[in-house]
PDB file of N, CA and C in Angstrom:
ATOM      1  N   UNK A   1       0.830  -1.170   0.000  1.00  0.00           N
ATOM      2  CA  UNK A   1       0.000   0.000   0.000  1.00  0.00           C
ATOM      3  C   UNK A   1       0.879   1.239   0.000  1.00  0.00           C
ATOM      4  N   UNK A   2       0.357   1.677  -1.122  1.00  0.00           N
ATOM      5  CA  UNK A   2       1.150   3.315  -0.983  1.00  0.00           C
ATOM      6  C   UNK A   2       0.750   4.342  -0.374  1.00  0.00           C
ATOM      7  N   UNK A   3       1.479   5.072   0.335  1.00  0.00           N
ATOM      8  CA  UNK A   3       0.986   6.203   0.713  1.00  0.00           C
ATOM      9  C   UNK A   3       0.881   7.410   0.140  1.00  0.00           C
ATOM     10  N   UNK A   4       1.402   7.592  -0.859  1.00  0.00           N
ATOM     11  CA  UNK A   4       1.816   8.610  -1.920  1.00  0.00           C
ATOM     12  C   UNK A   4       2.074   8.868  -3.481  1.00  0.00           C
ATOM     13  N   UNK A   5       1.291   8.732  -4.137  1.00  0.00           N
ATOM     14  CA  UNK A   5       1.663   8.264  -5.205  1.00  0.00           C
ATOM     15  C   UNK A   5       2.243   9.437  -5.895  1.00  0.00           C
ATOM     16  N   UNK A   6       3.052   8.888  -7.288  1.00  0.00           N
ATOM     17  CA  UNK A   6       3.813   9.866  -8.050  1.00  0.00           C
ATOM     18  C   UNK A   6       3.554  11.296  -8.211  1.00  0.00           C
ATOM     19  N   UNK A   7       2.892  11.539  -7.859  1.00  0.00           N
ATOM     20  CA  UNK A   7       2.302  13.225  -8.405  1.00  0.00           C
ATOM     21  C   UNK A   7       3.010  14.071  -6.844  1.00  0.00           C
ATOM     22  N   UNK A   8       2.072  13.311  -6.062  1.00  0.00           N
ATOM     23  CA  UNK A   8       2.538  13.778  -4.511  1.00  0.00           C
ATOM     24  C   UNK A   8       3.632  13.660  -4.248  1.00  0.00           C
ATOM     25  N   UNK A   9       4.355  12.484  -4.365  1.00  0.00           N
ATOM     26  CA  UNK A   9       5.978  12.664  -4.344  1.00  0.00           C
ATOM     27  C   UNK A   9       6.828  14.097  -5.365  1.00  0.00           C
ATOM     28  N   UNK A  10       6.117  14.116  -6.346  1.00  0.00           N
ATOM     29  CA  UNK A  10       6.546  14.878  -7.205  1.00  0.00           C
ATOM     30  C   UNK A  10       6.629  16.692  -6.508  1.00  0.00           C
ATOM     31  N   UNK A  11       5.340  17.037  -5.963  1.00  0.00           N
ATOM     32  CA  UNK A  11       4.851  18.347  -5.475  1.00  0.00           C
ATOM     33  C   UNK A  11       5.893  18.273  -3.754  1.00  0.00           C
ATOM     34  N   UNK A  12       5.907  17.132  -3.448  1.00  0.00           N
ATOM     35  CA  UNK A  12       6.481  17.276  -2.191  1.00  0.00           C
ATOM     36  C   UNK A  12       8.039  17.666  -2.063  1.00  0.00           C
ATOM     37  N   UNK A  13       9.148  16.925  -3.510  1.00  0.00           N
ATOM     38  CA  UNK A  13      10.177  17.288  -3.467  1.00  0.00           C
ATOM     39  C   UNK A  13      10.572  18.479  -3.841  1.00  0.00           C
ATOM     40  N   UNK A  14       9.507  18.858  -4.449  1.00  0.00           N
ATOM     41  CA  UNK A  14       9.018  20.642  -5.281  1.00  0.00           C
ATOM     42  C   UNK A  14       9.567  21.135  -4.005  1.00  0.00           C
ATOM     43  N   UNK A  15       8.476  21.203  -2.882  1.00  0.00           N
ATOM     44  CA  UNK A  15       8.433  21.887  -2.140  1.00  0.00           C
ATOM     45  C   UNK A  15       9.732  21.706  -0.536  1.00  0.00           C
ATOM     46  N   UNK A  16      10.331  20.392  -0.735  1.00  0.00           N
ATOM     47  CA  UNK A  16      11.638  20.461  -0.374  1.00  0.00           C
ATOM     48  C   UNK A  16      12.588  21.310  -0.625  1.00  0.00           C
ATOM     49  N   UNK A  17      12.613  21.332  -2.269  1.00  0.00           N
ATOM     50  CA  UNK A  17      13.872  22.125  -2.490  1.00  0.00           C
ATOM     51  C   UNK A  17      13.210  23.529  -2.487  1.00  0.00           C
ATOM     52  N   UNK A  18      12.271  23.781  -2.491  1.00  0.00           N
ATOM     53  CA  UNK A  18      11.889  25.559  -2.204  1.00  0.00           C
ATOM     54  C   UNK A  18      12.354  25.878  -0.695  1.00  0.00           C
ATOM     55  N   UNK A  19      11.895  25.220   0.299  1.00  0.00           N
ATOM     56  CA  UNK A  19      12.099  25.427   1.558  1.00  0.00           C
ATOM     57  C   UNK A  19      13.829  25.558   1.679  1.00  0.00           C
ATOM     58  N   UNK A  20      14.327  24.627   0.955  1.00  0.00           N
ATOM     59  CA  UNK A  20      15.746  24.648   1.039  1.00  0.00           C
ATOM     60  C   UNK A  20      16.450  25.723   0.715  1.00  0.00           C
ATOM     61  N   UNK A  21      15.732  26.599  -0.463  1.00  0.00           N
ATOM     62  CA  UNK A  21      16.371  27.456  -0.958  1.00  0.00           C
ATOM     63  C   UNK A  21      16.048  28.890  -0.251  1.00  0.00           C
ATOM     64  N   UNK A  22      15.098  28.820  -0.003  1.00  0.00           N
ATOM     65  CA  UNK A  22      14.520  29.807   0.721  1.00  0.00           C
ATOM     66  C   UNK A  22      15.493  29.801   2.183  1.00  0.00           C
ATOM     67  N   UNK A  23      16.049  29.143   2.841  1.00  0.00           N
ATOM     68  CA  UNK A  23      16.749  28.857   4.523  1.00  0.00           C
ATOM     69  C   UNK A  23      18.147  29.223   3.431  1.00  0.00           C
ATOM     70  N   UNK A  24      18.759  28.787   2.294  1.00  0.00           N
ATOM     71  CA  UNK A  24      19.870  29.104   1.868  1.00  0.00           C
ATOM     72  C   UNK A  24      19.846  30.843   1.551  1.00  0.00           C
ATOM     73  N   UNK A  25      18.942  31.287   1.453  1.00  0.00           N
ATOM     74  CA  UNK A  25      18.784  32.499   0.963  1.00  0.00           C
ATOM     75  C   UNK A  25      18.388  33.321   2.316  1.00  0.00           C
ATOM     76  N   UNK A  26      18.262  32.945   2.971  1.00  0.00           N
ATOM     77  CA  UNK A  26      17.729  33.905   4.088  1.00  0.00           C
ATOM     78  C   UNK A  26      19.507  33.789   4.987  1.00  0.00           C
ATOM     79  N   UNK A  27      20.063  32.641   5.320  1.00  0.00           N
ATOM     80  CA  UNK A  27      21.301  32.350   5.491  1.00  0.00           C
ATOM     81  C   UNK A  27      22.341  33.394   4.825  1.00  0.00           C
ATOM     82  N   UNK A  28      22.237  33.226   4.009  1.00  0.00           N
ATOM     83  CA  UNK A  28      23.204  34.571   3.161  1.00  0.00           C
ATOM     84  C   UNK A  28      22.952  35.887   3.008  1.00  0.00           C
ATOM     85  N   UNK A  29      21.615  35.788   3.460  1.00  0.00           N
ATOM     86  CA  UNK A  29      21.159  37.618   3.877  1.00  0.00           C
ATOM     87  C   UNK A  29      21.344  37.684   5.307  1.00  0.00           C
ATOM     88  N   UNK A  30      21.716  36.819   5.979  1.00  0.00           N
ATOM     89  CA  UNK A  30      22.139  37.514   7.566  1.00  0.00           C
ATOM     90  C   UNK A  30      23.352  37.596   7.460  1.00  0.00           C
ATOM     91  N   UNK A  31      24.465  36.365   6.609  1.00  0.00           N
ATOM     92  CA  UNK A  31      25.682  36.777   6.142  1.00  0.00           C
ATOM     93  C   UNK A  31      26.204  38.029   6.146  1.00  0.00           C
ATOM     94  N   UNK A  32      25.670  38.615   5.166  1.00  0.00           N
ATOM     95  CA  UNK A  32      26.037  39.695   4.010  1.00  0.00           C
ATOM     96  C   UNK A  32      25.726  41.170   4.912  1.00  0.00           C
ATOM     97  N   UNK A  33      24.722  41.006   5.413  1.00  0.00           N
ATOM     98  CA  UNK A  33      23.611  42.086   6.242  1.00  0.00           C
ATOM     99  C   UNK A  33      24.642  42.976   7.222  1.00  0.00           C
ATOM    100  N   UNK A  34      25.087  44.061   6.617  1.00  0.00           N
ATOM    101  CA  UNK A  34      25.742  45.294   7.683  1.00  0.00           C
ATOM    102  C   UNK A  34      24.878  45.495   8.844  1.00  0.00           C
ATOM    103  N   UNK A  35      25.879  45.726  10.027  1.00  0.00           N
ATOM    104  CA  UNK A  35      25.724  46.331  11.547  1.00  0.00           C
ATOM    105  C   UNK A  35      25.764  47.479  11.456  1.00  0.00           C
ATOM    106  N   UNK A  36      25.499  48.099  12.864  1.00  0.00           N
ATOM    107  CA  UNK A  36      25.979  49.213  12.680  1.00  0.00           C
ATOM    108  C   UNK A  36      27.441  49.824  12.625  1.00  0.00           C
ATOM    109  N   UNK A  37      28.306  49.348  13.005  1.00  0.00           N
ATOM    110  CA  UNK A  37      29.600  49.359  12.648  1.00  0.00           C
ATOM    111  C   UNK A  37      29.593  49.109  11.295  1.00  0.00           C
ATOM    112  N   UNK A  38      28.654  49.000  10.584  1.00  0.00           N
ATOM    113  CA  UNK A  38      29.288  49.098   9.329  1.00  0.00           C
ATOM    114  C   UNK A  38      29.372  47.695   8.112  1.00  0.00           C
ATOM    115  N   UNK A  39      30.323  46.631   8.981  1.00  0.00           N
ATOM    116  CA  UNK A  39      30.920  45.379   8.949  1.00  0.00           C
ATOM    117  C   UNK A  39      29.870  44.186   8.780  1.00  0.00           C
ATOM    118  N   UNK A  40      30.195  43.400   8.327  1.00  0.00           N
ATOM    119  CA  UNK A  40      29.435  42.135   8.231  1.00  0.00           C
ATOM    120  C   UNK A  40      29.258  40.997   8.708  1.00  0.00           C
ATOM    121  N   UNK A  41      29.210  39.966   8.812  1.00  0.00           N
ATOM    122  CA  UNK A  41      29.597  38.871   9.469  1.00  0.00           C
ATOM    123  C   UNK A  41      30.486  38.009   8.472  1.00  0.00           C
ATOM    124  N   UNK A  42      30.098  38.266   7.326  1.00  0.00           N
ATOM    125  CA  UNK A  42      31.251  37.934   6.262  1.00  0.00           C
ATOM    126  C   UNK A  42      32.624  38.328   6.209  1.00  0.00           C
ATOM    127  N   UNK A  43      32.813  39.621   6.732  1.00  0.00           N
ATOM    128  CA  UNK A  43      33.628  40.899   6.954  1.00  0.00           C
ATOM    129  C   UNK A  43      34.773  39.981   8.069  1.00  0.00           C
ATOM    130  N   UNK A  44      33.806  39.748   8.694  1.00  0.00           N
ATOM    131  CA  UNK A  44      34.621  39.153  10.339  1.00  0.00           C
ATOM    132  C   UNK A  44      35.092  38.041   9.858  1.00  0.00           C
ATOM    133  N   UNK A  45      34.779  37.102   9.497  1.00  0.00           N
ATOM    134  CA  UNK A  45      34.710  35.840   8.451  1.00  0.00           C
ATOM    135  C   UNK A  45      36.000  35.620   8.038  1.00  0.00           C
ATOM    136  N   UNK A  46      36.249  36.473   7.180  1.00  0.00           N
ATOM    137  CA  UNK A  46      37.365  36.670   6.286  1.00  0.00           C
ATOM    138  C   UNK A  46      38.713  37.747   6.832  1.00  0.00           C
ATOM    139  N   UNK A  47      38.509  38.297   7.658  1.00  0.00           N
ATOM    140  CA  UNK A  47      39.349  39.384   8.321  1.00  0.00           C
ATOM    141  C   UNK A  47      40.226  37.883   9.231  1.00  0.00           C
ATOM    142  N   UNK A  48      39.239  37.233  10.017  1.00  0.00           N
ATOM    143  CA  UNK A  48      39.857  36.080  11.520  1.00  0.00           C
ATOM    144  C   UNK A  48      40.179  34.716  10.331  1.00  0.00           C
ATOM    145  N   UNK A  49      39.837  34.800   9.451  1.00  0.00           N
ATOM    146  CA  UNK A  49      40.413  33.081   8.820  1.00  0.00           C
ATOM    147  C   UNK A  49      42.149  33.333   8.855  1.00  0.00           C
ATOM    148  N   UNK A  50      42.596  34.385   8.137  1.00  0.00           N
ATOM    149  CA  UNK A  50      44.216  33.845   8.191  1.00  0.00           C
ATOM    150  C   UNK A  50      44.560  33.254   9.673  1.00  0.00           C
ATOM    151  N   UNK A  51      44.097  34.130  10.636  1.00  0.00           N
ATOM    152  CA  UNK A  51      44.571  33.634  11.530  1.00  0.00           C
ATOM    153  C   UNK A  51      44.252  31.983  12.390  1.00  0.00           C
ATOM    154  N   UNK A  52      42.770  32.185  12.093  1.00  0.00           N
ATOM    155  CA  UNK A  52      42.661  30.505  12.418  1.00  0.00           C
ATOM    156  C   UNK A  52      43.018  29.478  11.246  1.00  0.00           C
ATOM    157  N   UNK A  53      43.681  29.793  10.320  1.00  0.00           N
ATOM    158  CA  UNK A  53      44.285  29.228   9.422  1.00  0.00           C
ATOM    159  C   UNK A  53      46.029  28.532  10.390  1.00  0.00           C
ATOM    160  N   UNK A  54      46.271  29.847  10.528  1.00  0.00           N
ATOM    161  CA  UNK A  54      47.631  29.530  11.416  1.00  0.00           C
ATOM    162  C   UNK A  54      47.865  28.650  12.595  1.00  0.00           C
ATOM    163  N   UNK A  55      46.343  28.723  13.611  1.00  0.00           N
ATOM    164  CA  UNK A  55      46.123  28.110  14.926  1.00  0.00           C
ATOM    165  C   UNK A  55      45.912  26.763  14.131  1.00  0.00           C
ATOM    166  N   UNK A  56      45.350  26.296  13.049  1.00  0.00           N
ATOM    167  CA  UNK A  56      44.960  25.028  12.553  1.00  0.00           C
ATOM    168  C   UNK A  56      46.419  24.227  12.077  1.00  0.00           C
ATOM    169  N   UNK A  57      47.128  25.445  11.560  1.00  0.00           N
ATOM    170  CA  UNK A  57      48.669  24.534  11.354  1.00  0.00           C
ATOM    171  C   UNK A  57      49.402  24.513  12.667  1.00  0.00           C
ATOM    172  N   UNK A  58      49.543  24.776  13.163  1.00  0.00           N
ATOM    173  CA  UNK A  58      50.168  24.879  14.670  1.00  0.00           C
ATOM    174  C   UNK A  58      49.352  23.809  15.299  1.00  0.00           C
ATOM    175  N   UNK A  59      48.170  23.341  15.311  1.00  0.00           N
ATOM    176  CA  UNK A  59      47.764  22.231  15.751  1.00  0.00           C
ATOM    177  C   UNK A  59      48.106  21.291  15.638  1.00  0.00           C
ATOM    178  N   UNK A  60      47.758  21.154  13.889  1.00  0.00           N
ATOM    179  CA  UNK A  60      48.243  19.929  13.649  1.00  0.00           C
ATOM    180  C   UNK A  60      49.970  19.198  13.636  1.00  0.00           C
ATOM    181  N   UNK A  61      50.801  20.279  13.590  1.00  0.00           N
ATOM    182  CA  UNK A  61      52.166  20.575  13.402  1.00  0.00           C
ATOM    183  C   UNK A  61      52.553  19.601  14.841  1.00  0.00           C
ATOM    184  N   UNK A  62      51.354  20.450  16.323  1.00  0.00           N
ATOM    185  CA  UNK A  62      51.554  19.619  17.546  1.00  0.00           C
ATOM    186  C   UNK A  62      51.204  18.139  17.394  1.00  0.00           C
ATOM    187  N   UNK A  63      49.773  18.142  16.581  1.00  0.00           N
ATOM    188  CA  UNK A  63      49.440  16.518  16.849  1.00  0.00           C
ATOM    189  C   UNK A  63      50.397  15.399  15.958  1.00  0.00           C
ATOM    190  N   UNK A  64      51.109  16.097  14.617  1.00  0.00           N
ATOM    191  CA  UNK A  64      52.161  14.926  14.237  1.00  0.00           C
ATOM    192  C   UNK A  64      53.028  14.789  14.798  1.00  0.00           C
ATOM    193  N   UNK A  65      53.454  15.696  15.746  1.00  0.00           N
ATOM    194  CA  UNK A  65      55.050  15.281  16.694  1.00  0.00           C
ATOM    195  C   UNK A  65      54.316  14.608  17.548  1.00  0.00           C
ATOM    196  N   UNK A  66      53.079  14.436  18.488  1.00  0.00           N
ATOM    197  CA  UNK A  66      52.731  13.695  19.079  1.00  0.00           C
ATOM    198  C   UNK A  66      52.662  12.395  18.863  1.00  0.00           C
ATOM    199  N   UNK A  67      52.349  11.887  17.186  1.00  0.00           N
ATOM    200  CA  UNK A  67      51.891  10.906  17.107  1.00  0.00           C
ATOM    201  C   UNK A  67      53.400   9.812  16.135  1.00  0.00           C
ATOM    202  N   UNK A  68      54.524  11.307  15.839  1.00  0.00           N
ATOM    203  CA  UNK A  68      55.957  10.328  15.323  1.00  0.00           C
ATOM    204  C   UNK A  68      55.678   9.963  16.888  1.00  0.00           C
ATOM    205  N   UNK A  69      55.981  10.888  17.725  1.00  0.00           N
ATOM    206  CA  UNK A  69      56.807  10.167  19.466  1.00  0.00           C
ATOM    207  C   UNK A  69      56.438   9.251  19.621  1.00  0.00           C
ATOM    208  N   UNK A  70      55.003   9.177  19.463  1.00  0.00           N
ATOM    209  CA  UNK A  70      54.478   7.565  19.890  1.00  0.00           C
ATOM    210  C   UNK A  70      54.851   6.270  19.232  1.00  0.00           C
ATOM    211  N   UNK A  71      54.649   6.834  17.877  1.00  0.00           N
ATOM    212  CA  UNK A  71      55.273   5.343  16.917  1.00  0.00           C
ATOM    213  C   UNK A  71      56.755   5.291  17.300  1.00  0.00           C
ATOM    214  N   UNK A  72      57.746   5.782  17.698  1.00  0.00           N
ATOM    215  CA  UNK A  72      58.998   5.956  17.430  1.00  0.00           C
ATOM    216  C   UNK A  72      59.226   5.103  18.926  1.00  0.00           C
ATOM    217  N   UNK A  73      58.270   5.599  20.033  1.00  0.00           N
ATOM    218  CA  UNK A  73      58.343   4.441  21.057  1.00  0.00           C
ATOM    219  C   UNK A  73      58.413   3.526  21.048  1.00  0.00           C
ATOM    220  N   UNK A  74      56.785   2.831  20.498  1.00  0.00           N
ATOM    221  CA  UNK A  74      56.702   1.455  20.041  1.00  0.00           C
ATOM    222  C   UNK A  74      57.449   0.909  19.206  1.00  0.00           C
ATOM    223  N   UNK A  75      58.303   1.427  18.525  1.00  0.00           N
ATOM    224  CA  UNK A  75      59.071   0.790  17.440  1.00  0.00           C
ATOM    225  C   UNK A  75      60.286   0.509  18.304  1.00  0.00           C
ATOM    226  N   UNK A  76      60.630   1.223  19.004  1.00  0.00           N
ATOM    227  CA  UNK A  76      61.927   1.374  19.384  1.00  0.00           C
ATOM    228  C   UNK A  76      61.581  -0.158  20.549  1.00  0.00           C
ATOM    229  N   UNK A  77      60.216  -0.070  21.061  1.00  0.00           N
ATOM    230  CA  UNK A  77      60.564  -1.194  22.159  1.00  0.00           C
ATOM    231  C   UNK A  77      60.217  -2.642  21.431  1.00  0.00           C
ATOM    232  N   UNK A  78      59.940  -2.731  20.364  1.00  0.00           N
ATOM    233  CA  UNK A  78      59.539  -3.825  19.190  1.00  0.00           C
ATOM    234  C   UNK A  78      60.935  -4.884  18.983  1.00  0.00           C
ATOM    235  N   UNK A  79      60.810  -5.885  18.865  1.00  0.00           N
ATOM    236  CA  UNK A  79      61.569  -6.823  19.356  1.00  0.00           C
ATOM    237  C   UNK A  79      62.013  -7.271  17.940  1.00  0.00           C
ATOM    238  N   UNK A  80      63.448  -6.964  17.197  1.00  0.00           N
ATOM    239  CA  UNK A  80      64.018  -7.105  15.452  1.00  0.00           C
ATOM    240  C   UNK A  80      63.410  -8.376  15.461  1.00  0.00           C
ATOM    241  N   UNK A  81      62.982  -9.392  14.794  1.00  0.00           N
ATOM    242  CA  UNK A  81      63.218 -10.756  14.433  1.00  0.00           C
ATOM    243  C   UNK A  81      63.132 -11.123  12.830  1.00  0.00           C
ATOM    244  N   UNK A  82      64.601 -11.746  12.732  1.00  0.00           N
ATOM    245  CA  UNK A  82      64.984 -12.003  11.054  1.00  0.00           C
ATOM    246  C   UNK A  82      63.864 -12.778  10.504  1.00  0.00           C
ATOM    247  N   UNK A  83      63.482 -13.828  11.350  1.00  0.00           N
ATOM    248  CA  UNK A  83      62.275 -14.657  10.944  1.00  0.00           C
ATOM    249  C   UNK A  83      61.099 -14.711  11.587  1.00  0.00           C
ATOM    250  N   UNK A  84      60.530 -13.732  11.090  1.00  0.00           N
ATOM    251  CA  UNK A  84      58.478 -13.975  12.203  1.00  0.00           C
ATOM    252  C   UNK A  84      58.602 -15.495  12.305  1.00  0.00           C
ATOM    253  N   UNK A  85      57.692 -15.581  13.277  1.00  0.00           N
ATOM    254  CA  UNK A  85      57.307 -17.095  14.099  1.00  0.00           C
ATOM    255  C   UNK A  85      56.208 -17.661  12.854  1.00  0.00           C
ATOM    256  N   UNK A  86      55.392 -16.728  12.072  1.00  0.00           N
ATOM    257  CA  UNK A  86      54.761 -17.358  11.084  1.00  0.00           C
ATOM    258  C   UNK A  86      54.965 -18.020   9.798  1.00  0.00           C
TER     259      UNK A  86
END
Protein backbone atom coordinates (compact mmCIF):
# COMPACT_ATOMS: atom_id res chain seq x y z
CA UNK A 1 0.00 0.00 0.00
CA UNK A 2 1.15 3.31 -0.98
CA UNK A 3 0.99 6.20 0.71
CA UNK A 4 1.82 8.61 -1.92
CA UNK A 5 1.66 8.26 -5.20
CA UNK A 6 3.81 9.87 -8.05
CA UNK A 7 2.30 13.22 -8.40
CA UNK A 8 2.54 13.78 -4.51
CA UNK A 9 5.98 12.66 -4.34
CA UNK A 10 6.55 14.88 -7.20
CA UNK A 11 4.85 18.35 -5.48
CA UNK A 12 6.48 17.28 -2.19
CA UNK A 13 10.18 17.29 -3.47
CA UNK A 14 9.02 20.64 -5.28
CA UNK A 15 8.43 21.89 -2.14
CA UNK A 16 11.64 20.46 -0.37
CA UNK A 17 13.87 22.13 -2.49
CA UNK A 18 11.89 25.56 -2.20
CA UNK A 19 12.10 25.43 1.56
CA UNK A 20 15.75 24.65 1.04
CA UNK A 21 16.37 27.46 -0.96
CA UNK A 22 14.52 29.81 0.72
CA UNK A 23 16.75 28.86 4.52
CA UNK A 24 19.87 29.10 1.87
CA UNK A 25 18.78 32.50 0.96
CA UNK A 26 17.73 33.91 4.09
CA UNK A 27 21.30 32.35 5.49
CA UNK A 28 23.20 34.57 3.16
CA UNK A 29 21.16 37.62 3.88
CA UNK A 30 22.14 37.51 7.57
CA UNK A 31 25.68 36.78 6.14
CA UNK A 32 26.04 39.70 4.01
CA UNK A 33 23.61 42.09 6.24
CA UNK A 34 25.74 45.29 7.68
CA UNK A 35 25.72 46.33 11.55
CA UNK A 36 25.98 49.21 12.68
CA UNK A 37 29.60 49.36 12.65
CA UNK A 38 29.29 49.10 9.33
CA UNK A 39 30.92 45.38 8.95
CA UNK A 40 29.44 42.14 8.23
CA UNK A 41 29.60 38.87 9.47
CA UNK A 42 31.25 37.93 6.26
CA UNK A 43 33.63 40.90 6.95
CA UNK A 44 34.62 39.15 10.34
CA UNK A 45 34.71 35.84 8.45
CA UNK A 46 37.37 36.67 6.29
CA UNK A 47 39.35 39.38 8.32
CA UNK A 48 39.86 36.08 11.52
CA UNK A 49 40.41 33.08 8.82
CA UNK A 50 44.22 33.84 8.19
CA UNK A 51 44.57 33.63 11.53
CA UNK A 52 42.66 30.51 12.42
CA UNK A 53 44.29 29.23 9.42
CA UNK A 54 47.63 29.53 11.42
CA UNK A 55 46.12 28.11 14.93
CA UNK A 56 44.96 25.03 12.55
CA UNK A 57 48.67 24.53 11.35
CA UNK A 58 50.17 24.88 14.67
CA UNK A 59 47.76 22.23 15.75
CA UNK A 60 48.24 19.93 13.65
CA UNK A 61 52.17 20.58 13.40
CA UNK A 62 51.55 19.62 17.55
CA UNK A 63 49.44 16.52 16.85
CA UNK A 64 52.16 14.93 14.24
CA UNK A 65 55.05 15.28 16.69
CA UNK A 66 52.73 13.69 19.08
CA UNK A 67 51.89 10.91 17.11
CA UNK A 68 55.96 10.33 15.32
CA UNK A 69 56.81 10.17 19.47
CA UNK A 70 54.48 7.57 19.89
CA UNK A 71 55.27 5.34 16.92
CA UNK A 72 59.00 5.96 17.43
CA UNK A 73 58.34 4.44 21.06
CA UNK A 74 56.70 1.46 20.04
CA UNK A 75 59.07 0.79 17.44
CA UNK A 76 61.93 1.37 19.38
CA UNK A 77 60.56 -1.19 22.16
CA UNK A 78 59.54 -3.83 19.19
CA UNK A 79 61.57 -6.82 19.36
CA UNK A 80 64.02 -7.10 15.45
CA UNK A 81 63.22 -10.76 14.43
CA UNK A 82 64.98 -12.00 11.05
CA UNK A 83 62.27 -14.66 10.94
CA UNK A 84 58.48 -13.97 12.20
CA UNK A 85 57.31 -17.09 14.10
CA UNK A 86 54.76 -17.36 11.08
Amino acid sequence: MLLFNNKEIRYMSLFKYLVLGAAVAAGVSYATRKREDGRSLMDDLSEKAPEWMDKAKQYADQLKGQYQHATSAVRDESVPTENPPY
